[in-house]
Structure formats: structure tokens, C-alpha cells
N, C-alpha and C. Protein backbone atom coordinates (compact mmCIF):
# COMPACT_ATOMS: atom_id res chain seq x y z
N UNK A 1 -29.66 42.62 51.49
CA UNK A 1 -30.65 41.61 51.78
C UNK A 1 -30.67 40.54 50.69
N UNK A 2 -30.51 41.23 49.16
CA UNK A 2 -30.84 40.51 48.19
C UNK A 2 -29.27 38.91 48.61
N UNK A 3 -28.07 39.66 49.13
CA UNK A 3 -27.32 38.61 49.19
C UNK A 3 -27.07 37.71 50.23
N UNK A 4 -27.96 38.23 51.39
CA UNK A 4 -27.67 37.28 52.21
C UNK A 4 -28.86 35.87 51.79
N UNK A 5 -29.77 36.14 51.08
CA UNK A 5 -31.05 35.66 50.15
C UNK A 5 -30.07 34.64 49.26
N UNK A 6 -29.53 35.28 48.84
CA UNK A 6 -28.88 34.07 47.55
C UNK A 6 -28.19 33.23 48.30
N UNK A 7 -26.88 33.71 49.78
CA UNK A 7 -25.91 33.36 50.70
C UNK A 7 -26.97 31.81 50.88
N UNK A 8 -28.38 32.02 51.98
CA UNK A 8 -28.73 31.18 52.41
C UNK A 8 -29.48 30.25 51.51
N UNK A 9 -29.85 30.74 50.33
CA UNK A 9 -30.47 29.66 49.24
C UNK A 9 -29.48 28.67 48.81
N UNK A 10 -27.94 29.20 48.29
CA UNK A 10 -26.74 28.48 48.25
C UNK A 10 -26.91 27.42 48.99
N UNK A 11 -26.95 27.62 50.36
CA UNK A 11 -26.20 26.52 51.46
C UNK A 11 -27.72 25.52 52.07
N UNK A 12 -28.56 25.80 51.60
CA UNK A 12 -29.99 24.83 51.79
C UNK A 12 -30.52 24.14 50.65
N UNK A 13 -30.26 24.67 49.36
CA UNK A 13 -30.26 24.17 48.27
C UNK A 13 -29.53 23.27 47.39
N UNK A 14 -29.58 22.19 46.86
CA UNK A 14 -28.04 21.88 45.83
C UNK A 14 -28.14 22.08 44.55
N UNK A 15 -27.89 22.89 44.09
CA UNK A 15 -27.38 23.41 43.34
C UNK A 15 -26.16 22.75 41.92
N UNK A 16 -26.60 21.85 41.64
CA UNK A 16 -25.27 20.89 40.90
C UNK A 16 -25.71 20.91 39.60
N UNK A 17 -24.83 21.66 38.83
CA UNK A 17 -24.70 21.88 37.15
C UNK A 17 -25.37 20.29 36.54
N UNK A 18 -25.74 19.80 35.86
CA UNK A 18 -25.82 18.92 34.92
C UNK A 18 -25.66 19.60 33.29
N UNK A 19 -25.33 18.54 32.78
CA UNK A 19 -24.36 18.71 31.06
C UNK A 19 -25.70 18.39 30.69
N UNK A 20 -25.89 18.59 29.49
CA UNK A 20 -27.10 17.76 28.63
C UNK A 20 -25.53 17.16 27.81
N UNK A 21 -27.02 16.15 27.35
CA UNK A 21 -25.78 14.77 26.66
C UNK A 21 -25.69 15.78 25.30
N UNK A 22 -24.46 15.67 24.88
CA UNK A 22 -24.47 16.05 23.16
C UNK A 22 -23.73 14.85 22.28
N UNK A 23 -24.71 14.23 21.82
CA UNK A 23 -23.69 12.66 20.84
C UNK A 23 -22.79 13.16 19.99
N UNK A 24 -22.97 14.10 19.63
CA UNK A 24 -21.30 14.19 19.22
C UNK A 24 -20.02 14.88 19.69
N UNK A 25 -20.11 15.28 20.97
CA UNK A 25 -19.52 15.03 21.61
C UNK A 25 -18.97 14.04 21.88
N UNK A 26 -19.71 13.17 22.88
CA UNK A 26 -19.76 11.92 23.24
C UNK A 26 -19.63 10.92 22.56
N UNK A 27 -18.94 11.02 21.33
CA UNK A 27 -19.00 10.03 20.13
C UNK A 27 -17.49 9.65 20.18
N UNK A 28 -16.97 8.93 20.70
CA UNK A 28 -15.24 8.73 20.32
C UNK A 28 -15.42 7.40 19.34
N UNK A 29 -14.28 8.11 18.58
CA UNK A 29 -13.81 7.88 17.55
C UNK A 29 -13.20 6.26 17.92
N UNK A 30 -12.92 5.21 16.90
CA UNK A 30 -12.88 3.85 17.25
C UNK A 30 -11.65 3.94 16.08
N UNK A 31 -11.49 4.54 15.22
CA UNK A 31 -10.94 4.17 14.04
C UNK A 31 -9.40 4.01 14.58
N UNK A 32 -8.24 2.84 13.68
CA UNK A 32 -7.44 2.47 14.01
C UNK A 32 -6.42 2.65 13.06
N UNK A 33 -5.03 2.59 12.44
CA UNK A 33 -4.40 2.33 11.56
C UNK A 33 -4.20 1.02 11.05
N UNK A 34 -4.23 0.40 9.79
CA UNK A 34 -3.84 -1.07 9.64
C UNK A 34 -2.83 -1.15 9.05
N UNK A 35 -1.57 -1.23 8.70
CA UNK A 35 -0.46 -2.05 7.74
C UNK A 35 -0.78 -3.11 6.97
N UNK A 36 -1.52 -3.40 5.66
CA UNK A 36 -2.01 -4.53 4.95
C UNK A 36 -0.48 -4.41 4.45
N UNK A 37 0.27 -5.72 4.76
CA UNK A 37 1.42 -5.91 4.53
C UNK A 37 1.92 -6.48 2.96
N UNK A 38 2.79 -6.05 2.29
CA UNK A 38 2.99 -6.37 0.98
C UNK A 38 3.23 -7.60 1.20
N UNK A 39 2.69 -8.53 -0.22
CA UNK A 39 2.63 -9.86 -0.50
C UNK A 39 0.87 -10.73 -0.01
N UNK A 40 0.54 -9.68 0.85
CA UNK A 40 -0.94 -10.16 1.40
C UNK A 40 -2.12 -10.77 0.13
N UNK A 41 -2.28 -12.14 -0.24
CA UNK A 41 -2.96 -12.53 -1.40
C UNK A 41 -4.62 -12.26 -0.60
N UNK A 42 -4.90 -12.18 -2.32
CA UNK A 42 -6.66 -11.85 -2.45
C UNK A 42 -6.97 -12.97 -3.26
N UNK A 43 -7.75 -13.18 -2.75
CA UNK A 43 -8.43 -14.55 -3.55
C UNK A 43 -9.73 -14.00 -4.21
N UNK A 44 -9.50 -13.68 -5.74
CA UNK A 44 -10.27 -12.95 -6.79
C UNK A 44 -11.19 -14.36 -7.61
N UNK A 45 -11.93 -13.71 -8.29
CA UNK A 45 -13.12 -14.17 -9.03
C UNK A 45 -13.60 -13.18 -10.29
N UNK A 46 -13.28 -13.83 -11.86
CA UNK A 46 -13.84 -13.15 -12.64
C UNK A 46 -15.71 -12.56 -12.56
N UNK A 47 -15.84 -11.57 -12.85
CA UNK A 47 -17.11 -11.20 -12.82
C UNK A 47 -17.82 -10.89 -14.13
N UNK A 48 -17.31 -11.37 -15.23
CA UNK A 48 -17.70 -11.34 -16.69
C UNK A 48 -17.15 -12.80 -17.05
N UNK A 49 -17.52 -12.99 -18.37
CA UNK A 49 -17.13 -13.34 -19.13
C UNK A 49 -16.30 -13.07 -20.30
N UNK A 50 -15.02 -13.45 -20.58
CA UNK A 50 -14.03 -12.92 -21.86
C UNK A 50 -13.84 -13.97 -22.61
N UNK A 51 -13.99 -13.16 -23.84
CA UNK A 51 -13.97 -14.00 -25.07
C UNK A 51 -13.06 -13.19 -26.22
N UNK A 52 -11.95 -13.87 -26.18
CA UNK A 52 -10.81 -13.54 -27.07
C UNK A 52 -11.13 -12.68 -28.48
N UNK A 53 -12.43 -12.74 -28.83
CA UNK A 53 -12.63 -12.55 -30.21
C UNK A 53 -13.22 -11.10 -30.04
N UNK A 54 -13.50 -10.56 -28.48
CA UNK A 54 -14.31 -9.63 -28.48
C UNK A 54 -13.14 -8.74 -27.75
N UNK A 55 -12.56 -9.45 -26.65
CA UNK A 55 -11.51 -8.11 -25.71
C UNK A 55 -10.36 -7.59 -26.70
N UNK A 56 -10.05 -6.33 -26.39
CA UNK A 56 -9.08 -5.91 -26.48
C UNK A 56 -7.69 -5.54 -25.59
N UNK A 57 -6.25 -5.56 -26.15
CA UNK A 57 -5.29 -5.47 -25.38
C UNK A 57 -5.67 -3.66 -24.38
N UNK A 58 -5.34 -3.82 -23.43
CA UNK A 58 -5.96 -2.33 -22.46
C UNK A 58 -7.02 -2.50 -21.56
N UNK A 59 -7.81 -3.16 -22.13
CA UNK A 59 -9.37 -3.35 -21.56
C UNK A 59 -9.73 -3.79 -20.31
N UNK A 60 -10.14 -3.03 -19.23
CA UNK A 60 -10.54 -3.20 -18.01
C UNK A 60 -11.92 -4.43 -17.82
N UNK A 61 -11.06 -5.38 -16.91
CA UNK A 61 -12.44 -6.60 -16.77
C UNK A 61 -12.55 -6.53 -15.24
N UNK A 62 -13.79 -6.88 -14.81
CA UNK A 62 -14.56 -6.74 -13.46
C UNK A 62 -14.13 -8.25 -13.05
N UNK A 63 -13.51 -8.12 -11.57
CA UNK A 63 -13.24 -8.85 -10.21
C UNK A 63 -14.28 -8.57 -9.80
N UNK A 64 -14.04 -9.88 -8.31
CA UNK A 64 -14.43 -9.40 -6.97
C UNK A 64 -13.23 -10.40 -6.15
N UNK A 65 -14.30 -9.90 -4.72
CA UNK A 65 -13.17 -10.70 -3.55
C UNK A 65 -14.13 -12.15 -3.76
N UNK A 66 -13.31 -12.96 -3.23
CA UNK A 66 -14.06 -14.11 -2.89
C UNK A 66 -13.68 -14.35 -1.33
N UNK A 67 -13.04 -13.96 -0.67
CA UNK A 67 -12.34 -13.88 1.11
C UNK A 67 -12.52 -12.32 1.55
N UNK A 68 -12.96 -12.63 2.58
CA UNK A 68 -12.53 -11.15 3.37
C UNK A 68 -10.83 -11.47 3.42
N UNK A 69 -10.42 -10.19 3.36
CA UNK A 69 -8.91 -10.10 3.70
C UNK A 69 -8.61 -9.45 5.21
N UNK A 70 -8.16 -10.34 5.92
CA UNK A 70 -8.24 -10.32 7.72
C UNK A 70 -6.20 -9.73 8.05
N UNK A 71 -6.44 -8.74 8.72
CA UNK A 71 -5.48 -8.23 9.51
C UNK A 71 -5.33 -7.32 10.25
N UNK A 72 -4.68 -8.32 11.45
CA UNK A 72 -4.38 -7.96 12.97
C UNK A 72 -6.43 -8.07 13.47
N UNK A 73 -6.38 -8.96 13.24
CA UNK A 73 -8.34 -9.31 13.11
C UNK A 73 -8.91 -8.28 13.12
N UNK A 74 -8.78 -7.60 11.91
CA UNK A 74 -9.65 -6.84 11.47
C UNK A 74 -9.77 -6.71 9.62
N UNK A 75 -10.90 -6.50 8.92
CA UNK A 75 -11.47 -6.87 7.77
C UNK A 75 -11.03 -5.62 7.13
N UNK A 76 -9.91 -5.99 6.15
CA UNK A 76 -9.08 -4.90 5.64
C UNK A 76 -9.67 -4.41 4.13
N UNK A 77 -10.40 -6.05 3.80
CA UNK A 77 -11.10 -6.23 2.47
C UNK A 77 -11.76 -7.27 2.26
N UNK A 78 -13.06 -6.88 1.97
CA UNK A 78 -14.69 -7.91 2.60
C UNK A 78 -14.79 -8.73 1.07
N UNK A 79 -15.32 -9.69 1.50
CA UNK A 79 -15.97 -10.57 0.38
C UNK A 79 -16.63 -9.61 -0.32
N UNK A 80 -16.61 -10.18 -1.69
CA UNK A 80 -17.73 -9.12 -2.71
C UNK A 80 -17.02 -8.21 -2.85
N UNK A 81 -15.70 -7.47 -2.64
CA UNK A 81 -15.39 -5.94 -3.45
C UNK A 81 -14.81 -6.25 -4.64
N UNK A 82 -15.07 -4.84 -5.36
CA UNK A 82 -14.97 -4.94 -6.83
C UNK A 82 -13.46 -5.30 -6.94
N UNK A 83 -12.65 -5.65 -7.71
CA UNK A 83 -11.41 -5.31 -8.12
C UNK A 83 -11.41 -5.35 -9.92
N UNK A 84 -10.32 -4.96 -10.12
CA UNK A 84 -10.13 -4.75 -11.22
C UNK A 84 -8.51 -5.35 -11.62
N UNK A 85 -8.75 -5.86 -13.05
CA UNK A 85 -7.58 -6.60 -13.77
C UNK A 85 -7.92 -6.11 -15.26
N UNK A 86 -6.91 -5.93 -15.97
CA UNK A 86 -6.44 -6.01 -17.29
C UNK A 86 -6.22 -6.93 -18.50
N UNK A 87 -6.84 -7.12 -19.29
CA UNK A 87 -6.16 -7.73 -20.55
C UNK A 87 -4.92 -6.97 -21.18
N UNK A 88 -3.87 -7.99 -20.78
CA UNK A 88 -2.47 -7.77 -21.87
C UNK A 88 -2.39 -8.52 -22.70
N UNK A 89 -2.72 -9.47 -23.23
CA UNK A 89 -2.26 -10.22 -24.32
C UNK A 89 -3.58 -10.66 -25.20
N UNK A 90 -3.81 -10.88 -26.05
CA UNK A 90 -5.08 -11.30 -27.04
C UNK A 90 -4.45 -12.06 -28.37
N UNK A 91 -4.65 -13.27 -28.63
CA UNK A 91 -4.49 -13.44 -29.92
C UNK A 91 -5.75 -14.28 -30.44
N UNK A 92 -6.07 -13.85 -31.57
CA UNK A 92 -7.72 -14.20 -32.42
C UNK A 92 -7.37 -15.25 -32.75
N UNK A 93 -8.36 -15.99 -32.98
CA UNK A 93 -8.75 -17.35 -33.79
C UNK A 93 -8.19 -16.82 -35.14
N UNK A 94 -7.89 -17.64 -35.52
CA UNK A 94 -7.53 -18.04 -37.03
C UNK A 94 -8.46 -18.80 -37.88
N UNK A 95 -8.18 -18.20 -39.34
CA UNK A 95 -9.45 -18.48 -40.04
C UNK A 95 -9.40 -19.46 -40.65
N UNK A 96 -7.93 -20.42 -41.28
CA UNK A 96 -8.09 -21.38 -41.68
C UNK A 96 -6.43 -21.95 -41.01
N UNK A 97 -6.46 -23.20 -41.11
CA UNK A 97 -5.15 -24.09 -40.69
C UNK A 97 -3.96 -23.66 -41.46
N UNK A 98 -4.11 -23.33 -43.01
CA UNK A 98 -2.65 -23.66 -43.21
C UNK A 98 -1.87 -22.15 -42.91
N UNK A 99 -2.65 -21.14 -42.56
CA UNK A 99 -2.25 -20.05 -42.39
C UNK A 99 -1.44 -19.73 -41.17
N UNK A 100 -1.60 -20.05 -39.95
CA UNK A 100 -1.80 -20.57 -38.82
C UNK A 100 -1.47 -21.47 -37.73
N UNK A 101 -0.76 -23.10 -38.41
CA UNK A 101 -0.99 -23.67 -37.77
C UNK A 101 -0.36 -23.78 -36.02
N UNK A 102 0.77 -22.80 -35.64
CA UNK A 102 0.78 -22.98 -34.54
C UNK A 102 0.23 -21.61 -33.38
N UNK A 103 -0.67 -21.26 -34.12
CA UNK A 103 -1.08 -19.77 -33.66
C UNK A 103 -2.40 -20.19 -33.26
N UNK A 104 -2.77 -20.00 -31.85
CA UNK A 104 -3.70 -20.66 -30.99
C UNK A 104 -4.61 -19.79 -30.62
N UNK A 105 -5.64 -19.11 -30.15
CA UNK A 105 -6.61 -18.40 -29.70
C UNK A 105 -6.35 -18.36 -28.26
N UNK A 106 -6.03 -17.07 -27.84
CA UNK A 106 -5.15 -16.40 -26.32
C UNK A 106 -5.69 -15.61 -25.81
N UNK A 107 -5.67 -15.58 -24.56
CA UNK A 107 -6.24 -14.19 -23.58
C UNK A 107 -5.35 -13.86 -22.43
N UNK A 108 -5.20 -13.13 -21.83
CA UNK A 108 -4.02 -13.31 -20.90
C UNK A 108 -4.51 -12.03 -19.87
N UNK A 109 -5.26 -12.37 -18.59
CA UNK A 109 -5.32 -11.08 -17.55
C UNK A 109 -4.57 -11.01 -16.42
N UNK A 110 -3.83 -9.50 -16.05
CA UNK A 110 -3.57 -9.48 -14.99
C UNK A 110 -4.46 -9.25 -13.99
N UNK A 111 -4.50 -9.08 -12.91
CA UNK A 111 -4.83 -8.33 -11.68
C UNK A 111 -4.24 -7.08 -11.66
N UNK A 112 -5.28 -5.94 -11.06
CA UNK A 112 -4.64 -4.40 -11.11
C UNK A 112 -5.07 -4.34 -9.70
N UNK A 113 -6.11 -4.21 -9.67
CA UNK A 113 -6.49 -3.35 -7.93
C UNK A 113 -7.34 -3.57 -7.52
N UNK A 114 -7.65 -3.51 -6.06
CA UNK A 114 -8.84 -4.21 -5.18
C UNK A 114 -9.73 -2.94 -4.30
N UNK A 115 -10.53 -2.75 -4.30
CA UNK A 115 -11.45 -1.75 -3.20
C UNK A 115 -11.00 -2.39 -1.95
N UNK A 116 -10.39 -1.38 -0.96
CA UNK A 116 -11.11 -1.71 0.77
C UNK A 116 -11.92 -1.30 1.49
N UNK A 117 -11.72 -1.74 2.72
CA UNK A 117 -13.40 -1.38 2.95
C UNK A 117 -13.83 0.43 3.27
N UNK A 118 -12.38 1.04 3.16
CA UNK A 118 -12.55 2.54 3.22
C UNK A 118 -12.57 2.65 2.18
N UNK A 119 -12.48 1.97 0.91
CA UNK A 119 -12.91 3.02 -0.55
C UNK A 119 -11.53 3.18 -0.90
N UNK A 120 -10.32 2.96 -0.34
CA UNK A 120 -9.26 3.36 -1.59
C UNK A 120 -9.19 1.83 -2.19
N UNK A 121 -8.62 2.39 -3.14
CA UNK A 121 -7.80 1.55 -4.36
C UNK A 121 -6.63 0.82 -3.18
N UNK A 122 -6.05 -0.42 -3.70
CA UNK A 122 -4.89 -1.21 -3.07
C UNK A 122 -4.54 -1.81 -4.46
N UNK A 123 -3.00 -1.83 -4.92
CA UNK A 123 -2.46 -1.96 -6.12
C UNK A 123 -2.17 -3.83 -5.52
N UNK A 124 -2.75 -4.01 -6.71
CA UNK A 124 -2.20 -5.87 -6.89
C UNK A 124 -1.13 -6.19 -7.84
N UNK A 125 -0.77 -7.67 -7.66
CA UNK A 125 0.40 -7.99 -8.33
C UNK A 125 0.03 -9.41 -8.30
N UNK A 126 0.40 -10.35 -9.53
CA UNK A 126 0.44 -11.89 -9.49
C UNK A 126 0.89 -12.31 -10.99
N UNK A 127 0.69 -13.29 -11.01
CA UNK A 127 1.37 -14.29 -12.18
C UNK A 127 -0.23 -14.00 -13.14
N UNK A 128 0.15 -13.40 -14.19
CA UNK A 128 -0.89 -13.45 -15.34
C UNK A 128 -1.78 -14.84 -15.16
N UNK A 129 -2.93 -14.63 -15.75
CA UNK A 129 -3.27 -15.79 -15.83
C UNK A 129 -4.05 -15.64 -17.47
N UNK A 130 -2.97 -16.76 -17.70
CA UNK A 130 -3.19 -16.87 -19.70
C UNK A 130 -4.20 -17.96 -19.89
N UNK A 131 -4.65 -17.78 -20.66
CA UNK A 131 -5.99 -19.11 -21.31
C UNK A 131 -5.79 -19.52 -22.39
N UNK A 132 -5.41 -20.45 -23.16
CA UNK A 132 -5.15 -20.82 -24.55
C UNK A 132 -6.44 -21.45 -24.92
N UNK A 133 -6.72 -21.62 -26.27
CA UNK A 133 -7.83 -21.90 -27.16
C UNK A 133 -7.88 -23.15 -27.83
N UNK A 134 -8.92 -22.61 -28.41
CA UNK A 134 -8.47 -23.57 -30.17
C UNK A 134 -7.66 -23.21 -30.91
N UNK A 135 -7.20 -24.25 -31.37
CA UNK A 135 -5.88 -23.94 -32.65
C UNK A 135 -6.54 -24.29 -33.98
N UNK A 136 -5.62 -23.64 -34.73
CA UNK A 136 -5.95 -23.77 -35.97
C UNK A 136 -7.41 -23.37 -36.85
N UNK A 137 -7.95 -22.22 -35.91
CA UNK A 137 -9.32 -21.99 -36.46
C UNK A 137 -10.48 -23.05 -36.12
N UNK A 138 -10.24 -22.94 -34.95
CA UNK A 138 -11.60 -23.61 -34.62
C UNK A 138 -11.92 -22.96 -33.41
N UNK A 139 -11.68 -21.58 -33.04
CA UNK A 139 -12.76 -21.11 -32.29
C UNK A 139 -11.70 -20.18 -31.59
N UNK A 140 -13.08 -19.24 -30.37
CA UNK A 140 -12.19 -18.64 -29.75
C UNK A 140 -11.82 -18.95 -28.20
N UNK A 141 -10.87 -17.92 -27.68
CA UNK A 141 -10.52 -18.58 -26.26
C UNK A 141 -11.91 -17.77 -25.46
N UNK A 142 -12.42 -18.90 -24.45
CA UNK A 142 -13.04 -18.41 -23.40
C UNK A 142 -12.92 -18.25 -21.58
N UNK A 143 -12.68 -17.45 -21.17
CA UNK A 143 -12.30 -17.32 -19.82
C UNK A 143 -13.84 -17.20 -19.15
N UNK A 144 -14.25 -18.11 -18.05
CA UNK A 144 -15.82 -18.12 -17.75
C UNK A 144 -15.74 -16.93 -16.55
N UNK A 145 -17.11 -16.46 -16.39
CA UNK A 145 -17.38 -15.75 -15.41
C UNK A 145 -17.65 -16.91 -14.06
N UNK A 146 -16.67 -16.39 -13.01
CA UNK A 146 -16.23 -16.89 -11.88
C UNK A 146 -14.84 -17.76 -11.54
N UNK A 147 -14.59 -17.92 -13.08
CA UNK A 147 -12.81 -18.06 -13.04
C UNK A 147 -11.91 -17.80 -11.57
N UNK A 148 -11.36 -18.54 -10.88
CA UNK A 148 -10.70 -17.85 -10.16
C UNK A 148 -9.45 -17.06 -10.62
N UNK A 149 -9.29 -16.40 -9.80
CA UNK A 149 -7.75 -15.76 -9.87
C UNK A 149 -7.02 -15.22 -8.41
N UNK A 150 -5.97 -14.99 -8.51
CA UNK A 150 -5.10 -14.34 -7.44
C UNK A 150 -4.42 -13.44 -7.70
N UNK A 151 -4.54 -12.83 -6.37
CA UNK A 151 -3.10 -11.43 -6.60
C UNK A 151 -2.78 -11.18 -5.36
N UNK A 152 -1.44 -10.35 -5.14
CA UNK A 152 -1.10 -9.80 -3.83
C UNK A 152 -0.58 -8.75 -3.96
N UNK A 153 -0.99 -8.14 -2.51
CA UNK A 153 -0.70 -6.77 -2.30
C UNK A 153 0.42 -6.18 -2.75
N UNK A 154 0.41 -5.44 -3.52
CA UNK A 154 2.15 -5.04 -4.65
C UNK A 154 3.33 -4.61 -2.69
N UNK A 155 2.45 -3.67 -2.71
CA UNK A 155 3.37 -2.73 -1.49
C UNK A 155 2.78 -2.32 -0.14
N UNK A 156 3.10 -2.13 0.79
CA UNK A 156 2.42 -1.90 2.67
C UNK A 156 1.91 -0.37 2.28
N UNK A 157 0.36 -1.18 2.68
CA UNK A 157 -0.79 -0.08 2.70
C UNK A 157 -1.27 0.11 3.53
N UNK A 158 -1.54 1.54 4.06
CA UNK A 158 -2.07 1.77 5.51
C UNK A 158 -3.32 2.27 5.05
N UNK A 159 -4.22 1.39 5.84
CA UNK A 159 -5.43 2.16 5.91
C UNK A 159 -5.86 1.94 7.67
N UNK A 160 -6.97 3.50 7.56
CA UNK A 160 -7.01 4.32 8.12
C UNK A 160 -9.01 3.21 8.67
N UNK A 161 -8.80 2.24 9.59
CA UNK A 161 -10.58 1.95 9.85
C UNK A 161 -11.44 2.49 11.12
């Protein structure tokens, strides 16, 4: 009895499963691969100030972006990320002329590396950019905060957006 009970509830009833939603489930994934192709320039901006008399050769100085960096239209590296460049070269003011006289007050930074917008590191590459001074003891070299600078992508970086 009990099955002819269920038999005829079946076939008068509907009976149709529904899912409850689960968002993560239901969450697909958007993320893409990018190729930021070697040679790709960043258009950088000092974020300090350097003053020859104070940096040392080694010494890590604060970038940023000044461009989003766009490929295959998509934002590989946003305005505002940190990057980072190096002092290689330093030479001090001099204290008097005759000691001196063709020895000038120098700073010289490369570009090292840029944040993307996933958080890795991307290795840069460009033409130093040197600053010469005063000569002969009259002061030191100053590189201003917002200096531009440039660099490009050393080698093809895939990131993962």
C-alpha cells in the first residue's frame, strides 16, 4: 500500500530537485595569463630626495609608476607602484679647488624593479641616470624628489591576472 502511495504521489506531484546557490561554487575564475614582453618601458618617478653627500654606493632609493603599464588591454602595472633603483656611483663634494679641480659632485641611479599588480617583483633595465654637481667644492649633487626616470622590462614576464 505504502508503494502504490508513493507510485501515485510521484505522478500527481512535481517533484523537481532544486540546488541551493553556493558562491563558491558558482564563482568562475576570470584570471588570465599576460606575456609583459621584454623591452616594455615604465615611466618611473623618484620618490625621495638624493643628495650625494648623504647616499651611499648599494643603497636602495624609492620609485613609483607614473603610467599604468597596458597589455593586450589589460593593466599589467598601475600608476603609483613602488619600484625600486640603486645608487652605483657617488662622488662627494670637494673641500677646496686646488685639490680637486676636475672632480665634480656625482650620483648615478639605476632602475632595479617594479611591483605588478599581482605583487611580484618585474626586473628593470635602462641607461643610468647620472647627475653631476658642483665642482670644485661648492656643494653637493642633488637629484629632486619626482625626478623622472625610465626603465624596461629586462626579460618576458608572465603574470598570472
Amino acid at each position: 500500500m505504502s508503494f502504490a502511495l508513493f507510485f501515485f504521489s510521484s505522478l500527481f506531484f512535481n517533484h523537481t530537485a532544486t540546488a541551493t546557490p553556493n558562491p563558491i561554487a558558482d564563482h568562475v575564475s576570470l584570471s588570465c595569463a599576460v606575456i609583459i614582453p621584454a623591452g616594455t618601458i615604465v615611466s618611473l618617478e623618484l620618490n625621495q630626495r638624493i643628495n650625494s653627500e648623504v647616499v651611499e654606493v648599494g643603497q636602495t632609493v624609492s620609485l613609483r609608476v607614473r603610467y599604468n603599464v597596458i597589455v593586450n588591454n589589460k593593466v599589467v602595472i598601475r600608476t603609483g607602484a613602488i619600484a625600486e633603483g640603486r645608487i652605483t656611483d657617488v662622488n662627494k663634494a670637494c673641500d677646496s679647488c686646488g685639490s680637486c679641480q676636475d672632480d665634480c659632485s656625482e650620483v648615478t641611479v639605476e632602475v632595479q624593479n617594479v611591483q605588478a599588480v599581482t605583487g611580484e617583483r618585474i626586473y628593470l633595465e635602462g641607461t643610468p641616470h647620472r647627475m653631476r654637481g658642483n665642482c670644485c667644492g661648492k656643494g653637493a649633487t642633488i637629484i629632486k624628489q619626482g625626478t623622472r626616470m625610465e626603465g624596461t622590462v629586462r626579460d618576458n614576464v608572465r603574470v598570472t591576472l
